[in-house]
PDB file of N, CA and C in Angstrom:
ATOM      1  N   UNK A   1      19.992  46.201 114.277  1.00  0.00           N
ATOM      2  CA  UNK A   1      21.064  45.989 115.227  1.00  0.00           C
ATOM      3  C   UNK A   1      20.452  45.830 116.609  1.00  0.00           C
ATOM      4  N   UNK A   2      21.089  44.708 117.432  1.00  0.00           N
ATOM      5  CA  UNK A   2      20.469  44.329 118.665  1.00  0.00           C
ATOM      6  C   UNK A   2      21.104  44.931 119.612  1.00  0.00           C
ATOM      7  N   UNK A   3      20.564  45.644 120.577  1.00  0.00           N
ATOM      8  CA  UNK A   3      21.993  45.839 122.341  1.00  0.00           C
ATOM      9  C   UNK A   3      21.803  44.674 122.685  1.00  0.00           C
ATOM     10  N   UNK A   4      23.256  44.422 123.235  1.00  0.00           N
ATOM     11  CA  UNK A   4      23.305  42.687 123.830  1.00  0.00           C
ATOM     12  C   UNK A   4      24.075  43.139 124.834  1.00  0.00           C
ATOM     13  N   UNK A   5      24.653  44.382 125.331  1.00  0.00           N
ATOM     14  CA  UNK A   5      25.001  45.344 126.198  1.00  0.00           C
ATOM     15  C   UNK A   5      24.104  45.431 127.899  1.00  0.00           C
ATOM     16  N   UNK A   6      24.344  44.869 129.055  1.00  0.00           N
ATOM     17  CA  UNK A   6      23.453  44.970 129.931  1.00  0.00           C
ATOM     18  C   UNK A   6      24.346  44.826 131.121  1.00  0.00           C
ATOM     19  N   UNK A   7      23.916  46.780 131.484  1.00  0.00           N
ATOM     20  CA  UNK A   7      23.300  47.661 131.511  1.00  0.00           C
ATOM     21  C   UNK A   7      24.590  48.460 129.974  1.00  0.00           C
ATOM     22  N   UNK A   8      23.448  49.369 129.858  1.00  0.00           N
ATOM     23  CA  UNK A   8      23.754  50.123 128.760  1.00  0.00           C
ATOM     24  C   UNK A   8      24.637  51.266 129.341  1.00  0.00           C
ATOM     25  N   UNK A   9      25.759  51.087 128.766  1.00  0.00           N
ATOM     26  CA  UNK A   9      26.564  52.239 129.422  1.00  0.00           C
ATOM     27  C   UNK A   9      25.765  53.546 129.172  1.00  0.00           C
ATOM     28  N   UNK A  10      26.282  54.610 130.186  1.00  0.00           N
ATOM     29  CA  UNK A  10      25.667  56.043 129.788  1.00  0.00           C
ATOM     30  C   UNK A  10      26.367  56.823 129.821  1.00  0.00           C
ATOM     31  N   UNK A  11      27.061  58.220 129.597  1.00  0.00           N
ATOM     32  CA  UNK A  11      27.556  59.111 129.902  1.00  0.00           C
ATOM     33  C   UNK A  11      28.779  58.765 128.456  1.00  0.00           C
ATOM     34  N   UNK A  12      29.848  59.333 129.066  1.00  0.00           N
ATOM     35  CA  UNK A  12      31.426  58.796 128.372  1.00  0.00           C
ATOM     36  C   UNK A  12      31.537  57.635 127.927  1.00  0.00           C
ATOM     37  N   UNK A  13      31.310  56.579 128.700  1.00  0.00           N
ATOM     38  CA  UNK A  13      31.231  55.069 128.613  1.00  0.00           C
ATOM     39  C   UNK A  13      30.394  54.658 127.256  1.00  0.00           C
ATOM     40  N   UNK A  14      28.990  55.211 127.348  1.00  0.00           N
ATOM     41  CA  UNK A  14      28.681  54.758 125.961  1.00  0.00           C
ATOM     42  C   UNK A  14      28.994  55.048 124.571  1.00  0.00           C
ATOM     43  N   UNK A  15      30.400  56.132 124.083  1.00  0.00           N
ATOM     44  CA  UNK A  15      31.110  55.916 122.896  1.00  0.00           C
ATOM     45  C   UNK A  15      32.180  54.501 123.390  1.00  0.00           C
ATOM     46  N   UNK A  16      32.260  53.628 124.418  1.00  0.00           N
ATOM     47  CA  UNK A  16      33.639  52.995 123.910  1.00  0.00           C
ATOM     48  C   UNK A  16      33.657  52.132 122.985  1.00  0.00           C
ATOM     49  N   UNK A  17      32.397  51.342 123.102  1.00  0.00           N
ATOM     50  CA  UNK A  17      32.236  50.254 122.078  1.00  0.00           C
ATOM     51  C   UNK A  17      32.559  50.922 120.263  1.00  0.00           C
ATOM     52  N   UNK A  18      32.037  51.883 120.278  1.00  0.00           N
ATOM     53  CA  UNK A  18      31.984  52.725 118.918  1.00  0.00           C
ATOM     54  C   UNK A  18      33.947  52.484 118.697  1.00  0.00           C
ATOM     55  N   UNK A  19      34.439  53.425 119.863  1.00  0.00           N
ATOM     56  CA  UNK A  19      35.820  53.944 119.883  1.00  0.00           C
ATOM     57  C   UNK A  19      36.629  52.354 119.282  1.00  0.00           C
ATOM     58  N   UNK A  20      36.324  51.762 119.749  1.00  0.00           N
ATOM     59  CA  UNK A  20      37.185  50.782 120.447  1.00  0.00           C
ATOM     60  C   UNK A  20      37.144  49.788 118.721  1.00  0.00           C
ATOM     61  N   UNK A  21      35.875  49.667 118.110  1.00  0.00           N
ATOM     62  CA  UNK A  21      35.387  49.035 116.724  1.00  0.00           C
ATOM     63  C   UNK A  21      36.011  50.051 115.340  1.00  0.00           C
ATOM     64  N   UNK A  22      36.030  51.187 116.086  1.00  0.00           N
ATOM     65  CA  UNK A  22      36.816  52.091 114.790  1.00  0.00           C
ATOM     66  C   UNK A  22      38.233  51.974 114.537  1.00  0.00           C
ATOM     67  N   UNK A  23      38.503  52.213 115.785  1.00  0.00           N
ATOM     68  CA  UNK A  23      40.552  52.822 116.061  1.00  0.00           C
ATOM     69  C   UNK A  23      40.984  51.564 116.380  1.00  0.00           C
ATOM     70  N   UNK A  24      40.214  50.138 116.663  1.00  0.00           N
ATOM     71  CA  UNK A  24      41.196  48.809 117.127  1.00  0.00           C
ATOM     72  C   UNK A  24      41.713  48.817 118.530  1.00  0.00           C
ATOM     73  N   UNK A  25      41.531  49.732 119.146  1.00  0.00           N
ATOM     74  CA  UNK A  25      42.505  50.003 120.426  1.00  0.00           C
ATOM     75  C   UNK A  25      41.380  50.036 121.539  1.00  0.00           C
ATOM     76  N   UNK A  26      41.991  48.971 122.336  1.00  0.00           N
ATOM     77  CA  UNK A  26      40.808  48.909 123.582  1.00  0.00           C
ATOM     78  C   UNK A  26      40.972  50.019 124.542  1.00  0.00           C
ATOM     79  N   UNK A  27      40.154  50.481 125.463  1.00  0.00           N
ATOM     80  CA  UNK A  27      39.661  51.498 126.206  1.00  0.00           C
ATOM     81  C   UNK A  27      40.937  51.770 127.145  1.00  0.00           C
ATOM     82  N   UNK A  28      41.484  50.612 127.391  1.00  0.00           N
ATOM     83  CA  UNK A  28      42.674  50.777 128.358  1.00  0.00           C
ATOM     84  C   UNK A  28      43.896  51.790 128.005  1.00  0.00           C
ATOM     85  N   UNK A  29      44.299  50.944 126.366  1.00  0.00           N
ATOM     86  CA  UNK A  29      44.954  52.066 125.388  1.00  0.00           C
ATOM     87  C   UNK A  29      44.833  53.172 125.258  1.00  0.00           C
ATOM     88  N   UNK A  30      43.872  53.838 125.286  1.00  0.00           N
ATOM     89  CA  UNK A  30      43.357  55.360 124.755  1.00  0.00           C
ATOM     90  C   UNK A  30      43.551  55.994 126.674  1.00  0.00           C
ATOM     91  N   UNK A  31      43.290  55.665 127.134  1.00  0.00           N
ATOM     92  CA  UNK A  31      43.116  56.083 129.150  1.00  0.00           C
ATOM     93  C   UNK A  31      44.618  55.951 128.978  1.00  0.00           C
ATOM     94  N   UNK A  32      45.443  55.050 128.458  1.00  0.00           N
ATOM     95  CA  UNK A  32      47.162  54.560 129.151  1.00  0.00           C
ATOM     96  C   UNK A  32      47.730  56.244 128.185  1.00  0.00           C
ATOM     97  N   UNK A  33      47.210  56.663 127.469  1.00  0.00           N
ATOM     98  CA  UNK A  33      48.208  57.369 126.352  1.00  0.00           C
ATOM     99  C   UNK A  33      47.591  58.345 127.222  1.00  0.00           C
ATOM    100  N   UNK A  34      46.406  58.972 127.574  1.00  0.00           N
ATOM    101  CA  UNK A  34      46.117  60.258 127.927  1.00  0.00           C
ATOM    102  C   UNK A  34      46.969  60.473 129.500  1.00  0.00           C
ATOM    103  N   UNK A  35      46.988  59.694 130.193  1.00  0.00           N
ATOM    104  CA  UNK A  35      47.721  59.610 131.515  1.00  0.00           C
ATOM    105  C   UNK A  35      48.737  59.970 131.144  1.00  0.00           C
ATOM    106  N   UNK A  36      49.607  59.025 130.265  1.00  0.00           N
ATOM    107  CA  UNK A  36      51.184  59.509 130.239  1.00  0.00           C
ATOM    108  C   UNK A  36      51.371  60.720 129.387  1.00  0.00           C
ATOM    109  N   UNK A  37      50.489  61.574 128.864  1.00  0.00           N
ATOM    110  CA  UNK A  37      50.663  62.393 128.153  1.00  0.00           C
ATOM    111  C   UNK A  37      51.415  64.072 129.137  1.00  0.00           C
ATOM    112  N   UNK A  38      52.151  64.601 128.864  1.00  0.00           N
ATOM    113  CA  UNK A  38      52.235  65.760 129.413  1.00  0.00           C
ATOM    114  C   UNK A  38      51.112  66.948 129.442  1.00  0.00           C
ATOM    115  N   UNK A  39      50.200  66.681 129.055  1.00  0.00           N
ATOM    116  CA  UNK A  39      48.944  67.817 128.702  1.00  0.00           C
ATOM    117  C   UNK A  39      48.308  67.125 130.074  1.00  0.00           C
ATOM    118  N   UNK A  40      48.037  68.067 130.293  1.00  0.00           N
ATOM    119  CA  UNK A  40      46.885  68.053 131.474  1.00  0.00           C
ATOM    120  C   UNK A  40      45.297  68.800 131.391  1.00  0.00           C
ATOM    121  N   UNK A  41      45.143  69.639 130.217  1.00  0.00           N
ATOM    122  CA  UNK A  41      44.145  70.337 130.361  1.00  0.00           C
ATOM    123  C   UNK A  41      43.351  69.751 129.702  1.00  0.00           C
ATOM    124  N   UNK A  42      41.520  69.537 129.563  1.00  0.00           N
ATOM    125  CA  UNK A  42      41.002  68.827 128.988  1.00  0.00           C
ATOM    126  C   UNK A  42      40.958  69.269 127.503  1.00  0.00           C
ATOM    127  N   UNK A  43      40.696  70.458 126.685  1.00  0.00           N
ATOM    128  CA  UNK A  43      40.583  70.797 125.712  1.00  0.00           C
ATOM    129  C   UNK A  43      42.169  70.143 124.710  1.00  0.00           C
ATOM    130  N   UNK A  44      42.786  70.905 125.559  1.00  0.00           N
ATOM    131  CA  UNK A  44      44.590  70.184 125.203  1.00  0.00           C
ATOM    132  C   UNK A  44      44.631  68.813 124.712  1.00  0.00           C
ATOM    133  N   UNK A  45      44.079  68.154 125.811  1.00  0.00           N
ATOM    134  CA  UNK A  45      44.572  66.350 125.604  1.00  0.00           C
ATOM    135  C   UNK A  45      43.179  66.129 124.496  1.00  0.00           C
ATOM    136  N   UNK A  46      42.118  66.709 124.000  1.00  0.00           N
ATOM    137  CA  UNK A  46      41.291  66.652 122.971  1.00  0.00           C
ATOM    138  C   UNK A  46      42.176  66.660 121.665  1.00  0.00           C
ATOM    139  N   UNK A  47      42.273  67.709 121.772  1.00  0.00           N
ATOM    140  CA  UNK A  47      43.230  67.958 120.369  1.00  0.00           C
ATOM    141  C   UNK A  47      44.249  67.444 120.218  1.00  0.00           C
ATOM    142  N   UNK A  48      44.906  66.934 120.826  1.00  0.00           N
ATOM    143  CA  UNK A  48      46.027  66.256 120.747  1.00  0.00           C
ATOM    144  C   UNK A  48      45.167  64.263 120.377  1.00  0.00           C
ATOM    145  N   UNK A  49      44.428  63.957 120.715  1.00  0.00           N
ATOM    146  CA  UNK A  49      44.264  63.132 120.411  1.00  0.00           C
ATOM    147  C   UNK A  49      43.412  63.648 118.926  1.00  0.00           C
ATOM    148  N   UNK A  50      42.906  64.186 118.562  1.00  0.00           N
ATOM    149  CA  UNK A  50      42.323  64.213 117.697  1.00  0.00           C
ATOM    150  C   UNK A  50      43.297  64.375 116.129  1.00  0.00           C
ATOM    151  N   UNK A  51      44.530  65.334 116.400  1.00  0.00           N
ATOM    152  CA  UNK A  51      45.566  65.636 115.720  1.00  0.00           C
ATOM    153  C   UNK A  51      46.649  64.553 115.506  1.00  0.00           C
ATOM    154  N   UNK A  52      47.086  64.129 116.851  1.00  0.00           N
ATOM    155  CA  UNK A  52      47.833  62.896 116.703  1.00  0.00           C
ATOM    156  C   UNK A  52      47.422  61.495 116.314  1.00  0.00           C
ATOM    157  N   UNK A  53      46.178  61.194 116.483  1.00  0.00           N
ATOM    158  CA  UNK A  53      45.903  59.845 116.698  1.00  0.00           C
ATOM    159  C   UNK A  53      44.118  59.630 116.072  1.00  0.00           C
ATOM    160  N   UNK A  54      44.359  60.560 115.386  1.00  0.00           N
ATOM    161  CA  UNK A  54      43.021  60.453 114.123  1.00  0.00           C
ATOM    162  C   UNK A  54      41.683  60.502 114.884  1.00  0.00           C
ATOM    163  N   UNK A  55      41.463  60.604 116.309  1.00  0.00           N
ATOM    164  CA  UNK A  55      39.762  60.424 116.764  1.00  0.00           C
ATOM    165  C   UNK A  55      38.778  61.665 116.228  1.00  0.00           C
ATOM    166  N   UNK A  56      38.024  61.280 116.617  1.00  0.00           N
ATOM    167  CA  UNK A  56      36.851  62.319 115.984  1.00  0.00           C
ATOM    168  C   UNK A  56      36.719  63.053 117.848  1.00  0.00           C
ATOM    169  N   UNK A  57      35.671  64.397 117.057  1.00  0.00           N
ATOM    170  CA  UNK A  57      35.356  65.028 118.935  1.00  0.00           C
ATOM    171  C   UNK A  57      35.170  64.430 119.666  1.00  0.00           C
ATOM    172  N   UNK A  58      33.742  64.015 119.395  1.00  0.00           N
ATOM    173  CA  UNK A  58      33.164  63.183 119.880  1.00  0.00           C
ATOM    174  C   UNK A  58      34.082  62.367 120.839  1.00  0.00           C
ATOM    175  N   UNK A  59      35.117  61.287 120.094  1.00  0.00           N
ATOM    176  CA  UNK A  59      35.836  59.983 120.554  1.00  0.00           C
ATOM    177  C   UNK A  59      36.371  60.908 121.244  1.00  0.00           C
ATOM    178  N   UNK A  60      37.094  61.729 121.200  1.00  0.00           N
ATOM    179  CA  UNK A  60      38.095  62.012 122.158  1.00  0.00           C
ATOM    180  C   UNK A  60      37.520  62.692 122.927  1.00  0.00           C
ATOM    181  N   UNK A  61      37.023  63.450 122.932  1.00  0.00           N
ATOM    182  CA  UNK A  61      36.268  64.083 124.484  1.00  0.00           C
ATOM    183  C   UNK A  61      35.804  63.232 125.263  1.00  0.00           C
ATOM    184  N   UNK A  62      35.242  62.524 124.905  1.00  0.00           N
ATOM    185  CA  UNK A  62      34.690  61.471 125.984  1.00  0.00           C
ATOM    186  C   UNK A  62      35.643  60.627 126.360  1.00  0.00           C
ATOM    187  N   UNK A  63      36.937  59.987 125.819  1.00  0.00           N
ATOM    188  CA  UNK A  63      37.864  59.359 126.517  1.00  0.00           C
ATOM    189  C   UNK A  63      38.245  60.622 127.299  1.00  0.00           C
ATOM    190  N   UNK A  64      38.687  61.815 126.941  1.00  0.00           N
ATOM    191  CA  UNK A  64      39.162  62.444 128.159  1.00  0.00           C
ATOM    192  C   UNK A  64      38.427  62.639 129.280  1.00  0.00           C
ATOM    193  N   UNK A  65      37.150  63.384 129.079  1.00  0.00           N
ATOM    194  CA  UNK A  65      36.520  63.170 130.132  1.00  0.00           C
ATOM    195  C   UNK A  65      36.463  62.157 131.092  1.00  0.00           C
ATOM    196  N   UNK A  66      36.581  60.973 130.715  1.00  0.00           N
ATOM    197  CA  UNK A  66      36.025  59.776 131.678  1.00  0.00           C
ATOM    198  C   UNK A  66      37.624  59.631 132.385  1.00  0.00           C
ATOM    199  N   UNK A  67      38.657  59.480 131.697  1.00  0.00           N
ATOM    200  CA  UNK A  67      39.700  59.369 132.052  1.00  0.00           C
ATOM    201  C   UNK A  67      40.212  60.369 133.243  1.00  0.00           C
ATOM    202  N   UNK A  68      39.819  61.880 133.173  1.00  0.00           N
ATOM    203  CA  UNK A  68      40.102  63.024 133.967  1.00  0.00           C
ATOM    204  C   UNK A  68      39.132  62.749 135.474  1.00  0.00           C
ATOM    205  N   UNK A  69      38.052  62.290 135.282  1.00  0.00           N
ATOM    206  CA  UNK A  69      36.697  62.177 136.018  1.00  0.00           C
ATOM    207  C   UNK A  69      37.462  60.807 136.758  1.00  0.00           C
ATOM    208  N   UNK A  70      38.341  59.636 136.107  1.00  0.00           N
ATOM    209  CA  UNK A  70      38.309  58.683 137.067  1.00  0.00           C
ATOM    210  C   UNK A  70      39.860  59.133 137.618  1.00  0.00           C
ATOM    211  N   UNK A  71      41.090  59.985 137.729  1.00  0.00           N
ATOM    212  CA  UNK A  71      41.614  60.600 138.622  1.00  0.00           C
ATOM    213  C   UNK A  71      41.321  61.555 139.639  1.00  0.00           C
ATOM    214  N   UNK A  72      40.215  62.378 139.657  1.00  0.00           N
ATOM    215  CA  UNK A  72      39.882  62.772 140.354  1.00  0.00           C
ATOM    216  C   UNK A  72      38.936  62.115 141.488  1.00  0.00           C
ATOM    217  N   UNK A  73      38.611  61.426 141.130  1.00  0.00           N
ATOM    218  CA  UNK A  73      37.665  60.456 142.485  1.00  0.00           C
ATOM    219  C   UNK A  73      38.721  60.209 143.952  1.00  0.00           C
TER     220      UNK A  73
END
């Protein structure tokens, strides 16, 4: 398998491609559902995606994270 990826995402960013090839749902999708969600806490909106909407830890921690990290800026 080749990276054809340039620059190589790092942090959160580099599960989306994974996320995005598993679940069908682009990055925007997964950020639009955690926003409108009533959970605010990070562990919370984990499990809730993980329970509701099938992601693995992994996937969902890192959409939350990045998602929580780009409201706070």
């Amino acid at each position: 398998m080749t990276n054809t990826q340039t620059p190589a995402a790092k942090g959160p960013a580099s599960y989306f491609p994974s996320i995005e090839k598993k679940h069908g749902q682009p990055i925007s999708h997964w950020k639009e559902l955690i926003r409108s969600s009533p959970l605010t806490k990070h562990m919370e909106l984990v499990a809730w995606l993980k329970e509701e909407h099938g992601l693995g830890h992994g996937h969902a921690n890192a959409l939350v994270k990045h998602t929580l990290d780009e409201g706070a800026e």
